[in-house]
Protein backbone atom coordinates (compact mmCIF):
# COMPACT_ATOMS: atom_id res chain seq x y z
CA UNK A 1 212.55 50.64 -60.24
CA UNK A 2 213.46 47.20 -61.57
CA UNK A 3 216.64 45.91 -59.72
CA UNK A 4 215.33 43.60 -56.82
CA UNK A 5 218.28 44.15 -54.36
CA UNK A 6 217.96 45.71 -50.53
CA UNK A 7 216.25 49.37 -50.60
CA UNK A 8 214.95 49.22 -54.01
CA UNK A 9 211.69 50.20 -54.84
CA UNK A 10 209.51 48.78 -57.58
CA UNK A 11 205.82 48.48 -58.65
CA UNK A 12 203.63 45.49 -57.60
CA UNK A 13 200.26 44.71 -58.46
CA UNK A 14 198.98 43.11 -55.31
CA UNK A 15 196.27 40.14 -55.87
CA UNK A 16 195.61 38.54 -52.80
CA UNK A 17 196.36 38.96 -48.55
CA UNK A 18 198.42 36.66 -47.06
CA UNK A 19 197.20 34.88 -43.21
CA UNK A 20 198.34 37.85 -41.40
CA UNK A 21 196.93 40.74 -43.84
CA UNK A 22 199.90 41.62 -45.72
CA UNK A 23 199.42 42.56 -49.38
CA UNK A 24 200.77 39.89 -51.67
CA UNK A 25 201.80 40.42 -55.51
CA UNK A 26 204.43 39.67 -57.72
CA UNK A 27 207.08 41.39 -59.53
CA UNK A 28 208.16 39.18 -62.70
CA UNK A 29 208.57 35.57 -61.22
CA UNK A 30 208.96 37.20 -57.83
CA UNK A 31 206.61 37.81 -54.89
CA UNK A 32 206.38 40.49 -52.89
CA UNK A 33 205.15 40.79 -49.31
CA UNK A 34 203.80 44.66 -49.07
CA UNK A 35 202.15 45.24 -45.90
CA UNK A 36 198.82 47.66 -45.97
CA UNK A 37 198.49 47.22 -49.47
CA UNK A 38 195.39 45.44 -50.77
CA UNK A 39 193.93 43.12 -53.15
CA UNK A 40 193.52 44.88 -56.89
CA UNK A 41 196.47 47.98 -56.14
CA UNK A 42 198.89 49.01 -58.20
CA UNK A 43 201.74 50.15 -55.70
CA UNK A 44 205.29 51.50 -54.78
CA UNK A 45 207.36 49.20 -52.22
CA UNK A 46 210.69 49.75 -51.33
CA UNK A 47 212.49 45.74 -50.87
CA UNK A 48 213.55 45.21 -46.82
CA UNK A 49 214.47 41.74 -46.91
CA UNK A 50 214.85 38.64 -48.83
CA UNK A 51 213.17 35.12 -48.15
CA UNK A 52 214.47 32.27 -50.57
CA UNK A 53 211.18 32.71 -52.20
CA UNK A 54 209.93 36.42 -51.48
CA UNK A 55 210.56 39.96 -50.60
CA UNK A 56 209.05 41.47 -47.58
CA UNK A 57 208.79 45.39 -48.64
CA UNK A 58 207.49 48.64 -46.87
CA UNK A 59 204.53 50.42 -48.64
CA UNK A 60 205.73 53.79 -50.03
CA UNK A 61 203.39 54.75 -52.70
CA UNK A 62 199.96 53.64 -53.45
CA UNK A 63 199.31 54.66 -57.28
CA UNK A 64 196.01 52.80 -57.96
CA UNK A 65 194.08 52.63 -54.96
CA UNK A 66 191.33 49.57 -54.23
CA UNK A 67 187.67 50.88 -53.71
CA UNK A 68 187.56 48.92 -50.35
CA UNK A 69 190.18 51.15 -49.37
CA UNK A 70 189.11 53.17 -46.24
CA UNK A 71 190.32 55.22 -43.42
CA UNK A 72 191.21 53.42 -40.31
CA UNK A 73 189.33 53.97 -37.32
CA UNK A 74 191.76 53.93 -35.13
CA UNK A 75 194.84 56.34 -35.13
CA UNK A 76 197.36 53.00 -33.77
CA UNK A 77 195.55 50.85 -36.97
CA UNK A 78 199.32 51.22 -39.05
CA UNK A 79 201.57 50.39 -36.16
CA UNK A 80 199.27 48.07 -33.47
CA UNK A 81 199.49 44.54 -34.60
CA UNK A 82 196.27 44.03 -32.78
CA UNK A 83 194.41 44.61 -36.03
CA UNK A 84 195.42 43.92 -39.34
CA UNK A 85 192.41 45.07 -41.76
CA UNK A 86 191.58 48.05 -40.74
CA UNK A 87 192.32 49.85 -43.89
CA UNK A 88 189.87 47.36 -45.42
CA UNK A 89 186.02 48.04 -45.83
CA UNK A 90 184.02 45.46 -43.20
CA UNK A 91 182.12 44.18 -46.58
CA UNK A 92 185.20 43.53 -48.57
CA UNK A 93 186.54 42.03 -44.88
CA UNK A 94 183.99 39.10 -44.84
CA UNK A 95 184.25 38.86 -48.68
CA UNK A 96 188.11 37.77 -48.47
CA UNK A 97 186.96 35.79 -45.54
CA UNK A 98 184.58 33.42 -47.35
CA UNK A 99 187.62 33.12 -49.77
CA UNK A 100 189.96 31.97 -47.27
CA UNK A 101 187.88 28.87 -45.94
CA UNK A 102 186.74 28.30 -49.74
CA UNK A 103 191.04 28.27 -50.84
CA UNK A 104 191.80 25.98 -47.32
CA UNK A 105 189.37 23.72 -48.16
CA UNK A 106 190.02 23.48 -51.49
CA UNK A 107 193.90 23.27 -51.12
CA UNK A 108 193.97 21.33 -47.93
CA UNK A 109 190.88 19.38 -47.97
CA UNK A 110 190.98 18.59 -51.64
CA UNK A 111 187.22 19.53 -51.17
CA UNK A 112 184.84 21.85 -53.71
CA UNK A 113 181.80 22.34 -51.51
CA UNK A 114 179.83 25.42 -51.35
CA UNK A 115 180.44 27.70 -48.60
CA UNK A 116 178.05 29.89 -47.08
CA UNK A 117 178.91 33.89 -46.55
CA UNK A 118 180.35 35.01 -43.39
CA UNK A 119 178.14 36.18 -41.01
CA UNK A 120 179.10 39.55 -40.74
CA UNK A 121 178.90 41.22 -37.43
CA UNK A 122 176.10 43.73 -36.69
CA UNK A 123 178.79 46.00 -35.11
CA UNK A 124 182.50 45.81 -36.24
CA UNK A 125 183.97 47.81 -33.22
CA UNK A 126 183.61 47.52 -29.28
CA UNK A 127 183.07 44.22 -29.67
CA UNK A 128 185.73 42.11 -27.82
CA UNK A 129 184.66 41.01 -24.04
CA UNK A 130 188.14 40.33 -23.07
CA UNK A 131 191.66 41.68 -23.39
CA UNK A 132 194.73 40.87 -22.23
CA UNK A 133 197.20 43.16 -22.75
CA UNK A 134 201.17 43.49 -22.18
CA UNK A 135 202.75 45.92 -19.80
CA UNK A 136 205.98 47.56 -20.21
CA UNK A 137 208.05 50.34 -17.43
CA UNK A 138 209.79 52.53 -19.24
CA UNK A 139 213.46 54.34 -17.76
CA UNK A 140 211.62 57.33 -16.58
CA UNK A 141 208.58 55.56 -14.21
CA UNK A 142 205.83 55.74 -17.03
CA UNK A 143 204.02 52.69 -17.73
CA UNK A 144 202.94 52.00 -20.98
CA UNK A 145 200.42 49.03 -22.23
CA UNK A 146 199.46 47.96 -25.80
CA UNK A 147 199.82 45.22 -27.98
CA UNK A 148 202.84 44.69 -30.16
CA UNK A 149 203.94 46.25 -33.45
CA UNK A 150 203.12 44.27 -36.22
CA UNK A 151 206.56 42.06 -36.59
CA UNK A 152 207.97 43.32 -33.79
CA UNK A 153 207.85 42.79 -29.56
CA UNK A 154 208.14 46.21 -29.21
CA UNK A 155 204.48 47.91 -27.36
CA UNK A 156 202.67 50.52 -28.90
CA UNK A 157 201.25 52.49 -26.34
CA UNK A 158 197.24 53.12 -26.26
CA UNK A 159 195.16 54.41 -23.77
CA UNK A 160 192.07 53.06 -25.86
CA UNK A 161 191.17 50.55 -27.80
CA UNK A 162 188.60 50.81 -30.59
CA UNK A 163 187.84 47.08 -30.60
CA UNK A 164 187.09 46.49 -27.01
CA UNK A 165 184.36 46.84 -25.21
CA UNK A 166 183.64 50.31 -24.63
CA UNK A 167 183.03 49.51 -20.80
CA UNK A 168 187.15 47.73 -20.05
CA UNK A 169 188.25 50.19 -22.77
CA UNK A 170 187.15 52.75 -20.66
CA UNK A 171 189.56 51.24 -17.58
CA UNK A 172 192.55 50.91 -19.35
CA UNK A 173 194.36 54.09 -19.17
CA UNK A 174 193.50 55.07 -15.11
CA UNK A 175 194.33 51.40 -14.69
CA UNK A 176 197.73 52.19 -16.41
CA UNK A 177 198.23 55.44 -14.37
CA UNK A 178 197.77 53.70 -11.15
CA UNK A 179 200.16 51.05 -12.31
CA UNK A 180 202.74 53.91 -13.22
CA UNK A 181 202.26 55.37 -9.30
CA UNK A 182 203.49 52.20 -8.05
CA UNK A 183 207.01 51.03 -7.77
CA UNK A 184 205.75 47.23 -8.65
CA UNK A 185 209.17 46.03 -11.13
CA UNK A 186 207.23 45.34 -14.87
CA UNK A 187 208.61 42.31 -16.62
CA UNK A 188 206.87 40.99 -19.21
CA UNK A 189 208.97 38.51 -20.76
CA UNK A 190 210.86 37.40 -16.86
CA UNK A 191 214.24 39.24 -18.02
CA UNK A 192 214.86 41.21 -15.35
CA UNK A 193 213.62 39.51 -12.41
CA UNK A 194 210.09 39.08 -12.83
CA UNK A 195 207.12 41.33 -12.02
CA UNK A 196 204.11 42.65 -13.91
CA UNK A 197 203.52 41.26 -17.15
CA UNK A 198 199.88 41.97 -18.68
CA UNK A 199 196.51 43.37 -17.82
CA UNK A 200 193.59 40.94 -18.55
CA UNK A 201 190.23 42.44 -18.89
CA UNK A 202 186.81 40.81 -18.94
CA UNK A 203 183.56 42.47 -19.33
CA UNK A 204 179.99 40.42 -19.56
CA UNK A 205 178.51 41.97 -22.48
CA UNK A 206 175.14 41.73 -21.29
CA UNK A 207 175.18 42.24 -17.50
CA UNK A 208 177.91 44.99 -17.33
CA UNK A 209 179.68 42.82 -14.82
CA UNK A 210 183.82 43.84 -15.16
CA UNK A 211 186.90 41.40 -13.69
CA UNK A 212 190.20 43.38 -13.42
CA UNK A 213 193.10 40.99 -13.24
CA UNK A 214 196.81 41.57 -13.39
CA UNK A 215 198.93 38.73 -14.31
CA UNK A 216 202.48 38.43 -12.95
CA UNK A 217 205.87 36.33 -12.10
CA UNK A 218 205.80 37.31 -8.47
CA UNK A 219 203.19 38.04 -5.71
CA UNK A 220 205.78 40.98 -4.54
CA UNK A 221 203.80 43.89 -5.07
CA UNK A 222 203.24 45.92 -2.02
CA UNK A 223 200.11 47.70 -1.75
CA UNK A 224 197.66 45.39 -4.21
CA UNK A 225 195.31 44.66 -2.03
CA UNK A 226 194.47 47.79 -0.96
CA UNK A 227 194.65 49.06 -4.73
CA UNK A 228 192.37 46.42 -6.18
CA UNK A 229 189.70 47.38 -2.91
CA UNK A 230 190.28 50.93 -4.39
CA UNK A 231 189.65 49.88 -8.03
CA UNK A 232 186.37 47.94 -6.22
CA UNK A 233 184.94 51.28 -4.75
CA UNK A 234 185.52 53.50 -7.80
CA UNK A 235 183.71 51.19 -10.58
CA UNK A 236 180.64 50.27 -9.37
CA UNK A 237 180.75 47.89 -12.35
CA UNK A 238 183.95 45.73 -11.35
CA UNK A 239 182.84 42.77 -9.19
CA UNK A 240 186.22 41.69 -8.32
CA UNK A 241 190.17 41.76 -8.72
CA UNK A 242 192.35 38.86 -9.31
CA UNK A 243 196.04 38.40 -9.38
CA UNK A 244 197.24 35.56 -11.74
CA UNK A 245 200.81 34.21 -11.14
CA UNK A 246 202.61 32.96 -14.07
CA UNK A 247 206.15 32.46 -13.31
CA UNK A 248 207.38 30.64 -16.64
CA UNK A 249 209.16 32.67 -19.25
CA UNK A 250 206.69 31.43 -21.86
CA UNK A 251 204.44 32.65 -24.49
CA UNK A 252 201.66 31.50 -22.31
CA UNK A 253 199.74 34.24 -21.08
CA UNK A 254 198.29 33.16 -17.47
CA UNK A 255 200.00 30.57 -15.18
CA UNK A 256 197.74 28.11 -12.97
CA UNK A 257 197.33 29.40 -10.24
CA UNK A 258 194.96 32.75 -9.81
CA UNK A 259 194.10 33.94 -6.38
CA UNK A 260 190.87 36.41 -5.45
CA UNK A 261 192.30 39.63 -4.11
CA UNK A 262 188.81 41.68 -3.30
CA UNK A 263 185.16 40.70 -4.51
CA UNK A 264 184.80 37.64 -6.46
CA UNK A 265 186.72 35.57 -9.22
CA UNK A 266 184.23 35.38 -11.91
CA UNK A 267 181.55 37.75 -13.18
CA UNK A 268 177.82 36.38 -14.92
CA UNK A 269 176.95 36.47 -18.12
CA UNK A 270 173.20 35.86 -19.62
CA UNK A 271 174.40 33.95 -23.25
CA UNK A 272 171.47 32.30 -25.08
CA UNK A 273 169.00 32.06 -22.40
CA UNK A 274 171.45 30.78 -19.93
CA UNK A 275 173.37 32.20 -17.01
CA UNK A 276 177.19 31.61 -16.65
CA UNK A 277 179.46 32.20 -14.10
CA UNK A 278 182.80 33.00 -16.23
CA UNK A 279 186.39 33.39 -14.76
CA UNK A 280 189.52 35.18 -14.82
CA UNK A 281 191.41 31.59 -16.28
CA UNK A 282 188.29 30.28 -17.89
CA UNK A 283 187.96 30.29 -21.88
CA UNK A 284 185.01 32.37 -23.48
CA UNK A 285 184.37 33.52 -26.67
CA UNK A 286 185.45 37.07 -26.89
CA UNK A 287 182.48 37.90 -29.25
CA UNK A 288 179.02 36.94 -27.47
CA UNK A 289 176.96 37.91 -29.64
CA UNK A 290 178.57 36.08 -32.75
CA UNK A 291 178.76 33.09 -30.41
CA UNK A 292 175.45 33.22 -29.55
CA UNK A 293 174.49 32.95 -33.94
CA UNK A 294 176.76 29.47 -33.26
CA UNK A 295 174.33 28.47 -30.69
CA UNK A 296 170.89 29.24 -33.38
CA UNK A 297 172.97 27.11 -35.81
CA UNK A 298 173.90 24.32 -33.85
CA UNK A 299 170.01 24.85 -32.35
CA UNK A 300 169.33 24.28 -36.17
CA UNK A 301 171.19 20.81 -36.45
CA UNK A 302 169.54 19.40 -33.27
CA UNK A 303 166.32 20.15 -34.28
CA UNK A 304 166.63 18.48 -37.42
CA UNK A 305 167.50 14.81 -34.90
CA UNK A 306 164.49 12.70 -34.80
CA UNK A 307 164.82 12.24 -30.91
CA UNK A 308 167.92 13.00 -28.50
CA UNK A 309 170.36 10.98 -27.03
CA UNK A 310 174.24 11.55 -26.06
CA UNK A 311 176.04 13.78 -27.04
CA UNK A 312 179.67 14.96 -26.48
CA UNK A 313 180.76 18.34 -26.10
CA UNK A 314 184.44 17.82 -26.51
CA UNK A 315 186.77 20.84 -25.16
CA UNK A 316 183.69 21.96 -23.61
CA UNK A 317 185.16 24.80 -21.41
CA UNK A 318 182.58 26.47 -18.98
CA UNK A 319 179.84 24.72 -20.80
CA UNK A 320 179.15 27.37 -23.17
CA UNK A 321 177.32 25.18 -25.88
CA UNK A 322 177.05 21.98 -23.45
CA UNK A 323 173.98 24.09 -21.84
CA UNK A 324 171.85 24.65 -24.81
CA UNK A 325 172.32 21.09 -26.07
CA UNK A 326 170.83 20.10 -22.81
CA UNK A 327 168.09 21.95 -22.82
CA UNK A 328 167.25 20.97 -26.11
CA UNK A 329 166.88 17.82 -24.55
CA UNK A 330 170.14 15.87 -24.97
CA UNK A 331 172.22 14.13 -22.19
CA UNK A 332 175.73 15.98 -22.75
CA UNK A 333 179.26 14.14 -21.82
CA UNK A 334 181.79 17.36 -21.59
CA UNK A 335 185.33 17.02 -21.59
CA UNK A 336 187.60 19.96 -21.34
CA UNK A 337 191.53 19.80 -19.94
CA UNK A 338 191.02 23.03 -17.42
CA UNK A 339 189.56 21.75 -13.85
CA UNK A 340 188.40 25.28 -13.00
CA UNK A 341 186.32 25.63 -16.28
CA UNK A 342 184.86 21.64 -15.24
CA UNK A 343 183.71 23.18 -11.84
CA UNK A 344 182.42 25.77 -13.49
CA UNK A 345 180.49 24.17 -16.36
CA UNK A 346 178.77 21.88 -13.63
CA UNK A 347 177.68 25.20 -11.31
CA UNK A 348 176.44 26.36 -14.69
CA UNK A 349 174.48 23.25 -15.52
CA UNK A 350 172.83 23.09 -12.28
CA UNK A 351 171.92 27.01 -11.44
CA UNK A 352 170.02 26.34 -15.23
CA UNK A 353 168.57 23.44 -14.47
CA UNK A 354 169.98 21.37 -16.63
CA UNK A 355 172.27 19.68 -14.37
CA UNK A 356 170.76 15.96 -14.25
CA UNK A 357 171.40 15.84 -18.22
CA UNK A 358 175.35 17.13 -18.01
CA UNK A 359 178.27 15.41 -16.80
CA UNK A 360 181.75 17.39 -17.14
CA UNK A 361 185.54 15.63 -17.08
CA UNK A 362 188.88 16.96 -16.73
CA UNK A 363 190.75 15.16 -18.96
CA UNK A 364 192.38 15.17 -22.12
CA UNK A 365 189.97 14.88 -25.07
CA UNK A 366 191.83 11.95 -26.45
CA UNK A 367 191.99 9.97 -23.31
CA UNK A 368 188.02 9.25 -22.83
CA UNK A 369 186.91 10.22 -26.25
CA UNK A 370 187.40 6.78 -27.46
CA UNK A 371 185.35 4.97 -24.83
CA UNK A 372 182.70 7.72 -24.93
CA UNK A 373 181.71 7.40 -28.25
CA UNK A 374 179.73 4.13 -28.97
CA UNK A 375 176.83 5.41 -27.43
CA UNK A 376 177.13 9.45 -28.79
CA UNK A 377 174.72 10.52 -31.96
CA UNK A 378 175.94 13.92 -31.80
CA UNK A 379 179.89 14.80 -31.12
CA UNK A 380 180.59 18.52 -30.89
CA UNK A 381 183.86 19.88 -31.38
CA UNK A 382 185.51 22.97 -30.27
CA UNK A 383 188.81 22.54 -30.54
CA UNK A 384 192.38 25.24 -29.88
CA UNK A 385 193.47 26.33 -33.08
CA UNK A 386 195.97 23.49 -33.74
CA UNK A 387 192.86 21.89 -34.54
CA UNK A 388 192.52 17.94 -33.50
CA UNK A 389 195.41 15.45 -32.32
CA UNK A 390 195.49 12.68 -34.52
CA UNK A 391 194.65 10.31 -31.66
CA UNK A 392 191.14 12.28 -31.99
CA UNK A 393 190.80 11.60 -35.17
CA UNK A 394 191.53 8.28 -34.84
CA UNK A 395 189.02 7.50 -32.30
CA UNK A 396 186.50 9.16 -34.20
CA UNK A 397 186.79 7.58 -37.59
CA UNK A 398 187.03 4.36 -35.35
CA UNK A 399 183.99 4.78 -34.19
CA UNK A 400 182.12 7.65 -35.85
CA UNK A 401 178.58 9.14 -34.57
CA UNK A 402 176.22 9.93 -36.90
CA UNK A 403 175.86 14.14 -36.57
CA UNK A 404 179.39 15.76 -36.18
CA UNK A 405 179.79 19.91 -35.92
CA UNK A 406 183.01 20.58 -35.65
CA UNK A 407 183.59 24.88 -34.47
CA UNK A 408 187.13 25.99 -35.56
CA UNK A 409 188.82 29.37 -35.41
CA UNK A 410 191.56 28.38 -38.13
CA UNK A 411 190.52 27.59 -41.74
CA UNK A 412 194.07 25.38 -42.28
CA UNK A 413 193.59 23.21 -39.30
CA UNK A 414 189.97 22.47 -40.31
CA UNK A 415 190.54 21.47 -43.02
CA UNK A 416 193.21 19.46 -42.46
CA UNK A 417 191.18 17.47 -40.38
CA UNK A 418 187.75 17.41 -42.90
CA UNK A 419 190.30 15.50 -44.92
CA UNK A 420 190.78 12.84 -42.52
CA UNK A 421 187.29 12.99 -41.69
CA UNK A 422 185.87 13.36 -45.26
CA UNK A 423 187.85 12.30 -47.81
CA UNK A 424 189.50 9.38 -45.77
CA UNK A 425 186.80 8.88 -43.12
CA UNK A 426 183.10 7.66 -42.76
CA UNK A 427 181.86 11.34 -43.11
CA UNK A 428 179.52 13.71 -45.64
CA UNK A 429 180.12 17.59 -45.21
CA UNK A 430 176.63 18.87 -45.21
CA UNK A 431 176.93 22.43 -44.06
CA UNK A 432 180.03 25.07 -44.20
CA UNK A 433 179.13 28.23 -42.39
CA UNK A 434 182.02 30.88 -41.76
CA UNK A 435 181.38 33.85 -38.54
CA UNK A 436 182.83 36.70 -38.55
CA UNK A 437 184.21 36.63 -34.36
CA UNK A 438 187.38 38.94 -34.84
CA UNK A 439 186.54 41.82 -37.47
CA UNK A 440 189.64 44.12 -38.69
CA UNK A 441 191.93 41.07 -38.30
CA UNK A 442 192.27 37.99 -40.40
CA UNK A 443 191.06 35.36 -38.47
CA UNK A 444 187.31 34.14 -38.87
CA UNK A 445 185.61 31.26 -37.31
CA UNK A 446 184.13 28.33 -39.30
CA UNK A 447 181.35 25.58 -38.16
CA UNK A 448 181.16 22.72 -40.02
CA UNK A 449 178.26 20.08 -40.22
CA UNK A 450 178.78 16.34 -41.02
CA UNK A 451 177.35 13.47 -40.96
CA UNK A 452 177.94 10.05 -40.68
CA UNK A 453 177.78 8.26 -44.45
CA UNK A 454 176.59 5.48 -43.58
């Protein structure tokens, strides 16, 4: 066990999980990538492939095994890519968690503040609103749907889903056998033609409300209106069907143009005393009740404001934390790049009554931020996961408002910008508060609080 060459096996003491939840230890001088290992075993991995710097392995032995070890829920947990952590206790989850954000801001940021625990979520399972998964026709007619092998492109086929919503997971596999009794031509990557490429689920989690959409290259599919009226009468729950047309071989799941093919395009949702009208192309969080913690905290920040006054909501969406800002009292500037989520944000703001204190653009953050600003006390950022363009940045440190809570749903990117912001800008980080939004996987959710230094 101690040549490192192809097909080799050796021990490793695994000390740490890498972004994507593979174990990580060393071997001599030499690290080792063993996925489904964890932090603290002592284990068996036969060598796959060499990096310049590592070995990735495959797990064949575990020898001393951690006590966060569990079973995995689900019986797809080793193969699905969907979730990475499984195998890992939901304590010792949001444990590693904390660590991450602590490591990114320390190694990133150059910054040693405290940060607070994750807020673990009440339930670990059944929690996702939304899904969006691939499609796939095999030789023989079947149709199978999933998400992709860890590593790989390749499917692996589920009829459930332990994570989702127990009311969509519950659609998933008669959805896939009427897909299968079609002849519709399944695509997903625009190889062979075009077609089918996913099935995009969304689910209100408090009203029950369900949106069925199929995304696809072509509107060639004989038969869909009649099958989506069908889905309509046999789930009392599903308030409409949509067909979303994305043409462009591209890692971009939907395309921009979505058309209604029976009920209606977007379902309610009470979130935080508010109603919203959310749809098929529209950005939510997939975890509302996590989301709705981020709305107490940022509730939390306002309160602490002597009086309000402007603030910007920048990559707004649909409003989701533009509303509550308003009806704490503040006049809210929005800015979000979709149109459809604009028109929807301002239906939201006026069917809560809050539409005389919100005005929504669609733009590009970085194109009105800058003349926006001078008169903001309170910028709110919720940004993709690339985090902030640097013509952001620069705008802000140009012209900085005093309160800044910045929501991020990647660790790195954060703190690659609370450097600009912190140690190079005009700004104090007062609060650090990880959320647990995606349990079993590695990601977690971080809002920041800062404030202007002087």
């Amino acid at each position: 066990m101690g040549d490192l060459s192809v097909g080799s096996r050796c021990e490793v003491l695994v000390t740490d999980l890498s972004h994507d939840g593979q174990g990580i230890g060393r071997r001599g001088e030499t690290v080792v990538f063993v996925p489904g290992a964890l932090p603290g075993e002592r284990v068996v991995a036969r060598l796959v492939r060499r990096h310049r710097r590592h070995w990735l392995s495959q797990l064949e032995a575990i020898l001393d095994a951690s006590d966060a070890r569990r079973r995995e829920p689900c019986i797809l947990a080793a193969k699905c890519g969907g979730c990475s952590l499984q195998h890992l206790d939901p304590a010792a989850q949001v444990v590693w968690k904390q660590q991450v954000v602590v490591e990114a801001l320390r190694r990133i940021a150059q910054l040693e503040h405290p940060v607070e625990p994750v807020l673990a979520a009440a339930e670990p399972l059944g929690y996702r609103n939304r899904a969006v998964i691939p499609l796939e026709r095999r030789d023989d007619g079947s149709v199978r749907c999933g998400y992709y092998r860890r590593g790989s492109h390749r499917i692996v086929n589920l009829n459930h889903c332990l994570v989702l919503d127990p009311r969509i997971d519950a659609l998933v596999e008669p959805i896939k056998a009427d897909l299968a009794a079609t002849d519709w031509p399944i695509d997903r990557d625009c190889h062979q033609g075009g077609g089918l490429r996913h099935l995009a689920l969304r689910v209100g989690a408090h009203t029950g409300e369900v949106l069925i959409s199929l995304i696809s290259s072509h509107d060639q599919l004989p038969g869909l209106s009649d099958l989506a009226e069908h889905w309509m009468e046999r789930w009392s729950s599903v308030v409409g069907v949509t067909l979303n047309l994305q043409p462009r071989a591209t890692n971009v799941l939907m395309g921009p143009e979505t058309r209604l093919l029976a009920g209606r395009n977007w379902i309610r949702e009470q979130f935080a005393g508010q109603e919203l009208h959310i749809a098929t192309d529209t950005f939510f969080q997939v975890f509302t009740a996590q989301a709705e913690r981020v709305v107490a905290l940022l509730q939390e920040v306002l309160a602490a404001i002597p009086s309000p006054g402007l603030a910007i909501d920048a990559y707004c969406g649909i409003g989701t934390y533009s509303l509550p800002m308003a009806a704490a009292g503040w006049q809210v500037e929005g800015l979000e790049v979709n149109p459809e989520a604009v028109r929807l944000a301002m239906l939201n703001a006026e069917r809560n009554g809050v539409g005389d204190r919100c005005r929504f653009e669609a733009c590009e953050v970085a194109e009105r931020l800058a003349d926006l600003l001078p008169a903001a006390s309170l910028l709110f950022l919720d940004p993709p996961r690339r985090g902030l363009d640097g013509a952001v940045v620069s705008a802000i440190q140009a012209q900085p408002p005093q309160q800044l809570v910045y929501l991020s749903c990647d660790p790195a990117s954060l703190a690659r910008d609370l450097q600009l912001l912190v140690q190079q800008g005009p700004y104090t980080l007062r609060r650090v508060q990880p959320l647990d939004f995606f349990p079993h996987t590695t990601h977690v959710e971080v809002l920041a609080v800062l404030s202007r230094t002087s």
